[in-house]
N, C-alpha and C. Protein backbone atom coordinates (compact mmCIF):
# COMPACT_ATOMS: atom_id res chain seq x y z
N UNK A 1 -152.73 115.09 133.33
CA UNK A 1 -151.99 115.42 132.14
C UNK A 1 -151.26 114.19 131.61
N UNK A 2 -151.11 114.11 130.01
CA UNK A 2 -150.55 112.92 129.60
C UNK A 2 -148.85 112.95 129.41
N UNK A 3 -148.77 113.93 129.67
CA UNK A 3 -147.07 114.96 129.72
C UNK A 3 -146.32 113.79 130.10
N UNK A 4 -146.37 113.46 131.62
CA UNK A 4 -145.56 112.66 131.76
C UNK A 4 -145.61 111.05 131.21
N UNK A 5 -146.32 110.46 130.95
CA UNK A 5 -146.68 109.24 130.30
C UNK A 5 -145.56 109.08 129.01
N UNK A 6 -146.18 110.59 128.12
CA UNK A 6 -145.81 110.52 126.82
C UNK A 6 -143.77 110.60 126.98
N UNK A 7 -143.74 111.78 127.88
CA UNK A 7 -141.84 111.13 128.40
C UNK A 7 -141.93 110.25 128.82
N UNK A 8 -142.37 109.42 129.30
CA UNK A 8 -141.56 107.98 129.80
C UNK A 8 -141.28 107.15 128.38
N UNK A 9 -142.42 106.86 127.30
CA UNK A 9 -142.51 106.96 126.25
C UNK A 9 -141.19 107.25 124.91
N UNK A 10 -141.20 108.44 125.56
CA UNK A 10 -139.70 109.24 124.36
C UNK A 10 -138.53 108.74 125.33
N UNK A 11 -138.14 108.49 126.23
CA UNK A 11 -137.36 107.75 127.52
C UNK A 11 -136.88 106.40 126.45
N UNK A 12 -137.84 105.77 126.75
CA UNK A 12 -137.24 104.60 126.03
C UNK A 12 -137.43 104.24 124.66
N UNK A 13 -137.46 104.93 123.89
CA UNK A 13 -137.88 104.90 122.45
C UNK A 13 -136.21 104.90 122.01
N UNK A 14 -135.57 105.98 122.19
CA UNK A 14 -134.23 105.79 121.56
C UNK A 14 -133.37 104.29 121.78
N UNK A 15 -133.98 103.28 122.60
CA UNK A 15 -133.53 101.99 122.79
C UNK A 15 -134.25 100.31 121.76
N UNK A 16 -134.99 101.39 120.97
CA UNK A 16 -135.55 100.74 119.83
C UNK A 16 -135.01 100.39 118.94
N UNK A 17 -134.68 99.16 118.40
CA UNK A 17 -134.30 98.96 116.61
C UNK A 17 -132.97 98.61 116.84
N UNK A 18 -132.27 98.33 115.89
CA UNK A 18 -131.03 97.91 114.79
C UNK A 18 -130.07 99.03 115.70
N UNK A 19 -130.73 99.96 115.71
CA UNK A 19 -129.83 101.70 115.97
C UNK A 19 -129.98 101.94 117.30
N UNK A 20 -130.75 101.10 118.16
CA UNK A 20 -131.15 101.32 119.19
C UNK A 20 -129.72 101.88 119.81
N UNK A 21 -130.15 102.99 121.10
CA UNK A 21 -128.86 103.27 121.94
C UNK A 21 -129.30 102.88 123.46
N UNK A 22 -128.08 102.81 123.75
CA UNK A 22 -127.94 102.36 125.36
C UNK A 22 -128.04 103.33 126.19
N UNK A 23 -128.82 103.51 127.40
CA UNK A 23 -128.87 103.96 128.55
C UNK A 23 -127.76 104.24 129.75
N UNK A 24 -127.53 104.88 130.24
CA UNK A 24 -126.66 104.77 131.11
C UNK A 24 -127.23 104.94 132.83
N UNK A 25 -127.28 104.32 133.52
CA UNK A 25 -128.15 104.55 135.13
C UNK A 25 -127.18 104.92 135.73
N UNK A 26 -127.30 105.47 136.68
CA UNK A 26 -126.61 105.91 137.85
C UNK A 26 -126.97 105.63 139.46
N UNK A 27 -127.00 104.08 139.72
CA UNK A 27 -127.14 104.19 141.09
C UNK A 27 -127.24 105.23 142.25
N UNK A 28 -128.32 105.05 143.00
CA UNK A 28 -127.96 105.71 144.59
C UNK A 28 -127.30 105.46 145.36
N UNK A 29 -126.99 106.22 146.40
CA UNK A 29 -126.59 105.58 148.03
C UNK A 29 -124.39 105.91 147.33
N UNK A 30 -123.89 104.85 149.03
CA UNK A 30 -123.37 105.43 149.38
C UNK A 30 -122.07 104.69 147.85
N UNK A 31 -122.30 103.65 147.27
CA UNK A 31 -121.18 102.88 146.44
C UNK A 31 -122.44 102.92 145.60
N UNK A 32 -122.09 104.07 144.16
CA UNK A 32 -122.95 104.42 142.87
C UNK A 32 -122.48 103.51 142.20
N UNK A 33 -123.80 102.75 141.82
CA UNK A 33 -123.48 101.65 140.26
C UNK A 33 -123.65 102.43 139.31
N UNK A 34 -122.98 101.57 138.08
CA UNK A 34 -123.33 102.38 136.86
C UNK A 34 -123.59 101.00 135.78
N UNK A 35 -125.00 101.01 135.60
CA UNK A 35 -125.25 100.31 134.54
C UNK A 35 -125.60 100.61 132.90
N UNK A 36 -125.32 99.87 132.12
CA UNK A 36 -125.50 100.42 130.84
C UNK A 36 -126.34 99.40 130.14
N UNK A 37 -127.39 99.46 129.62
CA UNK A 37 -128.61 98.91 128.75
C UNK A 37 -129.32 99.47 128.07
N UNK A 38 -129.75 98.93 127.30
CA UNK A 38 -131.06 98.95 126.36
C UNK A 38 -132.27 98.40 126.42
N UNK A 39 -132.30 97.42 127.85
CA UNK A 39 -133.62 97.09 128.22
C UNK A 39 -134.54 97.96 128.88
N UNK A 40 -135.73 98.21 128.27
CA UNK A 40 -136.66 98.85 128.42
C UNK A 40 -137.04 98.77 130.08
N UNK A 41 -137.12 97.47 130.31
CA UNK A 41 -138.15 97.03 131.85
C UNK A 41 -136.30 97.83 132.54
N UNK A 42 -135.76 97.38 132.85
CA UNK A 42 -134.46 97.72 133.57
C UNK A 42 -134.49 99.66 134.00
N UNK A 43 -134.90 99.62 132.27
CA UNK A 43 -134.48 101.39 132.66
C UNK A 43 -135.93 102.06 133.61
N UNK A 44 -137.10 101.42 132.73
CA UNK A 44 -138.24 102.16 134.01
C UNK A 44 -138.40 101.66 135.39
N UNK A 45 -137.81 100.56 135.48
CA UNK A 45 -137.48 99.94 137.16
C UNK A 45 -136.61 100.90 138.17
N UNK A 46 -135.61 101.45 137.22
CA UNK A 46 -134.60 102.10 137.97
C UNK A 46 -135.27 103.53 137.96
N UNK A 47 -136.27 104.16 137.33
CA UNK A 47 -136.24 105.73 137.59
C UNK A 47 -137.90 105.64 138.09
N UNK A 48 -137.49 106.46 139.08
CA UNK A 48 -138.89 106.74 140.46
C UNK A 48 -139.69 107.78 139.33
N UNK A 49 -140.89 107.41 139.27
CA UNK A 49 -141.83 108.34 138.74
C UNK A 49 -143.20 108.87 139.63
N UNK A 50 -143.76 109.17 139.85
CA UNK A 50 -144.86 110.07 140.30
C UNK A 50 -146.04 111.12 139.56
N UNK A 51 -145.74 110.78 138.08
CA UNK A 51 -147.08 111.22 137.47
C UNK A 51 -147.97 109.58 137.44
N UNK A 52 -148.64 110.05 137.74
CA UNK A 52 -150.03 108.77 137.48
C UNK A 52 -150.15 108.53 136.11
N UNK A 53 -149.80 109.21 135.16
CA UNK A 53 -150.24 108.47 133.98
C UNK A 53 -148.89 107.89 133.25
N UNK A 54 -147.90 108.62 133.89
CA UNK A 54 -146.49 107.57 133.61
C UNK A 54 -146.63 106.51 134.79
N UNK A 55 -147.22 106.66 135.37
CA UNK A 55 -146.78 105.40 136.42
C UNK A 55 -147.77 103.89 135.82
N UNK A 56 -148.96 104.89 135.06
CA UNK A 56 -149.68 103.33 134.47
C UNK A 56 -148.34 102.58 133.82
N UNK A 57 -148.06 103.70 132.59
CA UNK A 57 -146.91 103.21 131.75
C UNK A 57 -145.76 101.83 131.96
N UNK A 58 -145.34 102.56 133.06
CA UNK A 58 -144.47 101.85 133.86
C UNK A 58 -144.87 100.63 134.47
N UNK A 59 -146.25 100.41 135.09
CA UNK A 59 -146.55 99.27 135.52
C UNK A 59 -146.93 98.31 134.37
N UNK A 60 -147.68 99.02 133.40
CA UNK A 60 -147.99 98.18 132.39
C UNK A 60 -146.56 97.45 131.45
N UNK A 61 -145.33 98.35 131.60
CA UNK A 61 -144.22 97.42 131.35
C UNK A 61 -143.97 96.46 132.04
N UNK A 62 -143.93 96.30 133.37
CA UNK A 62 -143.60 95.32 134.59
C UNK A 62 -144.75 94.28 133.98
N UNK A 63 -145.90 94.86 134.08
CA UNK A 63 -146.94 93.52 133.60
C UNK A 63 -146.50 92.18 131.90
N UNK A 64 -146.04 93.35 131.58
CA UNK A 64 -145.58 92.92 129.92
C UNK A 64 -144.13 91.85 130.51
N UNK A 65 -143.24 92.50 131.32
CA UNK A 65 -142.06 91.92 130.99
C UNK A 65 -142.40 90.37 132.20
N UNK A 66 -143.25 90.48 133.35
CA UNK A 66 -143.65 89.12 134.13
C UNK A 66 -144.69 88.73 133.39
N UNK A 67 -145.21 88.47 132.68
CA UNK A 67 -146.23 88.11 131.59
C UNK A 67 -145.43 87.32 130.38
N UNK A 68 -144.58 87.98 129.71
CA UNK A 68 -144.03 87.61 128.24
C UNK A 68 -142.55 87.43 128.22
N UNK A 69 -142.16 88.44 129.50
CA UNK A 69 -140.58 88.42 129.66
C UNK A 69 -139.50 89.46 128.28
N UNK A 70 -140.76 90.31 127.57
CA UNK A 70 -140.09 90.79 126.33
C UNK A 70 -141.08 91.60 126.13
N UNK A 71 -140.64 92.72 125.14
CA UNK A 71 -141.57 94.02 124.48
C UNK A 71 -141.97 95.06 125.18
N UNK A 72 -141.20 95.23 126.03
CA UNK A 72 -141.45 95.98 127.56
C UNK A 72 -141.15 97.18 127.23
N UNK A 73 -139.95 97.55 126.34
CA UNK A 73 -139.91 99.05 125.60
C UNK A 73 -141.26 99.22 124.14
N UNK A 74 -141.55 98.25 123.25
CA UNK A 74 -142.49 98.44 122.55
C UNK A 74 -143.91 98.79 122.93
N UNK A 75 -144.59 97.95 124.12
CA UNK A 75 -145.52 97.88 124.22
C UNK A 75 -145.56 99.64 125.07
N UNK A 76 -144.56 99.64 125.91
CA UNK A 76 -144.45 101.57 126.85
C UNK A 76 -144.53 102.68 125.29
N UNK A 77 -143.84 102.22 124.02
CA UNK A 77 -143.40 103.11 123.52
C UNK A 77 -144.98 103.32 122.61
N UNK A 78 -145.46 102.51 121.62
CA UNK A 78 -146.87 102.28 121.75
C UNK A 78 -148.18 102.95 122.61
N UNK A 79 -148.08 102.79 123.63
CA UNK A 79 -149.33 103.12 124.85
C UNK A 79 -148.63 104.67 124.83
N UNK A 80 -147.37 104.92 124.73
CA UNK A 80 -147.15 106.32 124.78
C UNK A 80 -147.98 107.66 122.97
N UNK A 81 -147.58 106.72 122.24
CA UNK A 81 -148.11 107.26 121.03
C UNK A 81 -149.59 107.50 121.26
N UNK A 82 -150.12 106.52 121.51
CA UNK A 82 -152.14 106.32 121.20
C UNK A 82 -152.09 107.83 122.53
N UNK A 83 -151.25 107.69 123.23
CA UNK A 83 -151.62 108.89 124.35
C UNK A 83 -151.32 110.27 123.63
N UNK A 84 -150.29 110.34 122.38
CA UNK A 84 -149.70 111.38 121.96
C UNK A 84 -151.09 111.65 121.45
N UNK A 85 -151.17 110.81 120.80
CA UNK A 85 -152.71 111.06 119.33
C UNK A 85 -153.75 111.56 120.26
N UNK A 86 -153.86 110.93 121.05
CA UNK A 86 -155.29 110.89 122.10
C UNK A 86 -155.19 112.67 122.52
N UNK A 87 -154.09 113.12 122.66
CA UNK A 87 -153.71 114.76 123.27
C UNK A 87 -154.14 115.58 122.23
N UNK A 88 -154.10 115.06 121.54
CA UNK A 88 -154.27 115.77 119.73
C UNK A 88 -155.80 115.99 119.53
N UNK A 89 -156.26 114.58 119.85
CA UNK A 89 -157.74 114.61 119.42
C UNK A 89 -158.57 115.58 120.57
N UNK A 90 -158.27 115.77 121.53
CA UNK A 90 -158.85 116.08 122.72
C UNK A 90 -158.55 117.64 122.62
N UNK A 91 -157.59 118.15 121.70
CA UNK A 91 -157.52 119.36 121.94
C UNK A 91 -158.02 119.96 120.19
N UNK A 92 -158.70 119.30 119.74
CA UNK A 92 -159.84 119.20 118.42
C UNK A 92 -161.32 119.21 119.30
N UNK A 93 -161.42 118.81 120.35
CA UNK A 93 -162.79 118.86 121.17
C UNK A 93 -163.32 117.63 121.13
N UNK A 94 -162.55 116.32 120.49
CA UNK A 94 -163.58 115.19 120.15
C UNK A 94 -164.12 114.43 121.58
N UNK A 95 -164.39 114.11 121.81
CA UNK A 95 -165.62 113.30 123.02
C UNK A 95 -164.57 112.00 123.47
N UNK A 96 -164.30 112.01 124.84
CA UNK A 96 -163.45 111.08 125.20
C UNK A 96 -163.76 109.94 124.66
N UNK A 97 -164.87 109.61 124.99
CA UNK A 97 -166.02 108.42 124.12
C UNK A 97 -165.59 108.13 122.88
N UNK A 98 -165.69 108.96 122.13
CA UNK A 98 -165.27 108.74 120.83
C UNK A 98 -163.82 108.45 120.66
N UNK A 99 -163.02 109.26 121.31
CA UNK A 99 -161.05 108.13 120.70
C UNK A 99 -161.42 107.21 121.61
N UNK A 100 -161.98 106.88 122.80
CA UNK A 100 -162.23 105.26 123.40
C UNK A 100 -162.62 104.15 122.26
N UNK A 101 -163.48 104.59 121.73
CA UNK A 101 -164.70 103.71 120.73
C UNK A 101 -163.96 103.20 119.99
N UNK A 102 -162.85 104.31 119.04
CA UNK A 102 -162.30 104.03 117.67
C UNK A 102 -160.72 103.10 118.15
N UNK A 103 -160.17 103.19 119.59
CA UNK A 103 -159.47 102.22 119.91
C UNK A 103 -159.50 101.21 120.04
């Protein structure tokens, strides 16, 4: 299912733009940190995921942010959309083949 992908996706989207908003984390263990950001790589580093198709998500940010060092919320928020559309087309009947092709 693309369920979870597409939340990781809406996760960090509100940290986009001019208007962007900040995150708030909440450390584990026994002395809780509390950090506050808007970096994309930071916030999917800190939250444990376990769907496989959010976990591409997530790695493919890590790849983006040791690669470029930047766009780590664009490029997640992006790969999350083509997945939104991709849910859309697939439940029209179109041929995996085919939204592959036209990507």
């Amino acid at each position: 299912s693309l369920i979870g992908a597409i939340a990781i996706g809406d996760l960090v989207k509100s940290t986009l733009g001019p208007k962007g908003m900040d995150k708030i984390l909440l450390g584990g263990g026994r002395e809780s940190t509390v950090t506050v950001t808007n970096d994309g790589a930071t916030i999917l580093k800190a939250i444990g995921v376990d769907n496989p198709a959010a976990k591409v998500l997530v790695d493919m940010s890590k790849v983006q942010d040791d690669e470029v060092g930047d766009g780590t919320t664009s490029v997640t928020v992006l790969a999350a959309e083509l997945l939104r559309e991709a849910e859309l087309l697939i439940a029209k009947k179109i041929h995996l083949q085919i939204i592959i092709a036209g990507w």
